[in-house]
C-alpha atoms as a PDB file:
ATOM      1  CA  UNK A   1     -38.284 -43.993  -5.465  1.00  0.00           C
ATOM      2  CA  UNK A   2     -35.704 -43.309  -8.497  1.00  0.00           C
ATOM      3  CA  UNK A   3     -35.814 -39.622  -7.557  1.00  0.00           C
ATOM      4  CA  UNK A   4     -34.753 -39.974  -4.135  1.00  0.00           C
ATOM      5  CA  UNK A   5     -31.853 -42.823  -5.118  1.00  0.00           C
ATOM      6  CA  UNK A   6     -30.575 -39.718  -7.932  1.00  0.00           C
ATOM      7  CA  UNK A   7     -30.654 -37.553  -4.908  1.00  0.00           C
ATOM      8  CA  UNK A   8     -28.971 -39.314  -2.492  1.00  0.00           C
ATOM      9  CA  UNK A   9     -25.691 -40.613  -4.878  1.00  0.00           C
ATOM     10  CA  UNK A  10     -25.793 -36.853  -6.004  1.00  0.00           C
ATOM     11  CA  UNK A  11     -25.214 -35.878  -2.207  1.00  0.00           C
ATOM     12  CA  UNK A  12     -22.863 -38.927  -1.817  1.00  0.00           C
ATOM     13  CA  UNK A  13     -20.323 -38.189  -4.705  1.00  0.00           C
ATOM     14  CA  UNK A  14     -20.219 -34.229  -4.138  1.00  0.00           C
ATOM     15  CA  UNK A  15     -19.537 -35.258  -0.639  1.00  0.00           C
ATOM     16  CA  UNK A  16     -16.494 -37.581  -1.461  1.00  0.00           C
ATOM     17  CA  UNK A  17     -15.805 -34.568  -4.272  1.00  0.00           C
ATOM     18  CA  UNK A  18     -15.345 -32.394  -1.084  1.00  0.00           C
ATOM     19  CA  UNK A  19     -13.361 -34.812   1.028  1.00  0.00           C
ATOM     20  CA  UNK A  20     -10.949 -35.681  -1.937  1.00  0.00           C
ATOM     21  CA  UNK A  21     -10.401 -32.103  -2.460  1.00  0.00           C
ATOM     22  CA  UNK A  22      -9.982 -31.093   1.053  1.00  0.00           C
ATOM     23  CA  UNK A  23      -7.554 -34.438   0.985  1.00  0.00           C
ATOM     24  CA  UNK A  24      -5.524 -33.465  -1.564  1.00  0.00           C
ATOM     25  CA  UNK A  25      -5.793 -29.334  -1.606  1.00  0.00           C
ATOM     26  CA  UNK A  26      -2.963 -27.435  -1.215  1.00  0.00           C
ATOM     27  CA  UNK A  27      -2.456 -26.532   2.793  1.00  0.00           C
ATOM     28  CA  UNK A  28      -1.901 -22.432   2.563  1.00  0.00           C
ATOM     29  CA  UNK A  29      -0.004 -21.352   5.654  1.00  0.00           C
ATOM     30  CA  UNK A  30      -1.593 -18.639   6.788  1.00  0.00           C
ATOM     31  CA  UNK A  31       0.673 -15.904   8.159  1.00  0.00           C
ATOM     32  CA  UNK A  32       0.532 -15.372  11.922  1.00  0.00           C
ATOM     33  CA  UNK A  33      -2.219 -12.322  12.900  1.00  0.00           C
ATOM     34  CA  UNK A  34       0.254  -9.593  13.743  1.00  0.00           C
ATOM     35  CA  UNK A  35      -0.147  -7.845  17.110  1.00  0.00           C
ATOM     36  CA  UNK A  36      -3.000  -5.338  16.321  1.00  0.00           C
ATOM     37  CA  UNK A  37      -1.032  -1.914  16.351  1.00  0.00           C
ATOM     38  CA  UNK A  38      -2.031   0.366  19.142  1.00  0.00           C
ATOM     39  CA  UNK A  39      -2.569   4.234  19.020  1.00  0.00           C
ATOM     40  CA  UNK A  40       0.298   5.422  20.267  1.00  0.00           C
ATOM     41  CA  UNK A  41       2.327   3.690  17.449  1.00  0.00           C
ATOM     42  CA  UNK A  42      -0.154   4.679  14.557  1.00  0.00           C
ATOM     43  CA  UNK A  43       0.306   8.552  15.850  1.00  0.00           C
ATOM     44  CA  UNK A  44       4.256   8.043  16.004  1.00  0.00           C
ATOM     45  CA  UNK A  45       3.849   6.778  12.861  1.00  0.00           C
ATOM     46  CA  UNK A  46       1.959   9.420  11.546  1.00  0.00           C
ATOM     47  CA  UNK A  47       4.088  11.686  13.297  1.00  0.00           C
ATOM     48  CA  UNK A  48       7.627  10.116  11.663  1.00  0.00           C
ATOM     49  CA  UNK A  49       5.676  11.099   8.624  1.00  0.00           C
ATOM     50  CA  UNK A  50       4.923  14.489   9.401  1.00  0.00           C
ATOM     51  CA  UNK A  51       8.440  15.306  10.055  1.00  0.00           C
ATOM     52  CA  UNK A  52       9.668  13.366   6.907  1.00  0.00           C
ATOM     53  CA  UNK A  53       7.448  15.540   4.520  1.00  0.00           C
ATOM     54  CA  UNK A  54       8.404  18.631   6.912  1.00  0.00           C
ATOM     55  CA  UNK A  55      12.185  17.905   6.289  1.00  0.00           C
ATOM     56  CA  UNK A  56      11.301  17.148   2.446  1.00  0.00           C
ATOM     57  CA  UNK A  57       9.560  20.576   2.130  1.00  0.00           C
ATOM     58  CA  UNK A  58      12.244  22.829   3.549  1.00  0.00           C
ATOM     59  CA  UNK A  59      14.813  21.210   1.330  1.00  0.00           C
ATOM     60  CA  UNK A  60      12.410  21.872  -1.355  1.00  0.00           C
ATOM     61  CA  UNK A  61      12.673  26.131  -0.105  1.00  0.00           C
ATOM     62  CA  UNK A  62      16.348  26.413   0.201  1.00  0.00           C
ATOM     63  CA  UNK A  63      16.814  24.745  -3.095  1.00  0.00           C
ATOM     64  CA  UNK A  64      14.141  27.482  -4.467  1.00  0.00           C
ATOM     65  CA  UNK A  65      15.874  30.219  -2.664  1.00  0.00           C
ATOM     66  CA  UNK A  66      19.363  29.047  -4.036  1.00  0.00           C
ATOM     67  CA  UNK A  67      18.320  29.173  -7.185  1.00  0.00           C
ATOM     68  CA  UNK A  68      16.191  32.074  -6.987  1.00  0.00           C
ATOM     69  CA  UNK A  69      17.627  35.029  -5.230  1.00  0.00           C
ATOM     70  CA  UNK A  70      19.669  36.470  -7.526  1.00  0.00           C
ATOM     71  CA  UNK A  71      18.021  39.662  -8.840  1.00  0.00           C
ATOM     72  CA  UNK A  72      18.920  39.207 -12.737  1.00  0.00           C
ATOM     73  CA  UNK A  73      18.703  35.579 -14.142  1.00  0.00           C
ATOM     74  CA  UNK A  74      19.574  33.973 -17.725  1.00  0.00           C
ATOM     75  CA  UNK A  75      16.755  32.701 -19.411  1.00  0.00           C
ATOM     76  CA  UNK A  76      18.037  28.661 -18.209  1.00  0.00           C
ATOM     77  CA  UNK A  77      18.237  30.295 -14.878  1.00  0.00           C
ATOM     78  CA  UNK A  78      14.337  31.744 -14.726  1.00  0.00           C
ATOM     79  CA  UNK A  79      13.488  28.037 -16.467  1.00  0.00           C
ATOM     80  CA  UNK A  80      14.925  26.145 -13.714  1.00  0.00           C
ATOM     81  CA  UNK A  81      13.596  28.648 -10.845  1.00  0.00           C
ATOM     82  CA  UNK A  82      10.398  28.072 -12.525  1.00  0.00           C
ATOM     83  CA  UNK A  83      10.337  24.238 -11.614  1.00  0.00           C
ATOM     84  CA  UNK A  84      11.536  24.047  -8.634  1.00  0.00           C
ATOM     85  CA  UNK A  85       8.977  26.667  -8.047  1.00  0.00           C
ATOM     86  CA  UNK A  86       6.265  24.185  -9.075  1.00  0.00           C
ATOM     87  CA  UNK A  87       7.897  21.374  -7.009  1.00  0.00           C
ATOM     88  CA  UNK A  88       7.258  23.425  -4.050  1.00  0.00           C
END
């Protein structure tokens, strides 16, 4: 009979633990579930991308052929063609 009494106020005050706690927890707004995106915006999204890096590399080439066309460079001149080389 004492084991069962233990058991049962055990259950009782972990289940008024739980109520206080819900009581008295802080209430965490969850944000709204945003409108699931659909394909054709993750592939113009992927495609705004694309043309980003696109417009990013052939910046990248003109400033590599500005800096490296001439046929006879200065030493600071072959150092700098060198890393915008490695840029590219």
């Amino acid at each position: 009979m004492q084991a069962s009494t233990a058991v049962g106020t055990i259950a009782l005050v972990l289940a008024a633990a739980l109520a206080i706690g819900r009581a008295f927890g802080d209430d965490v707004l969850t944000p709204p579930p945003s409108a699931p995106k659909t394909m054709q915006q993750r592939i113009d999204e992927r495609e705004a991308q694309r043309r980003a890096a696109a417009v990013a590399q052939e910046r990248r080439k003109e400033e590599f052929a500005r800096r490296c066309s001439k046929p006879v460079k200065t030493p600071s001149e072959l150092e700098d063609c060198k890393n915008v080389y490695r840029e590219m």
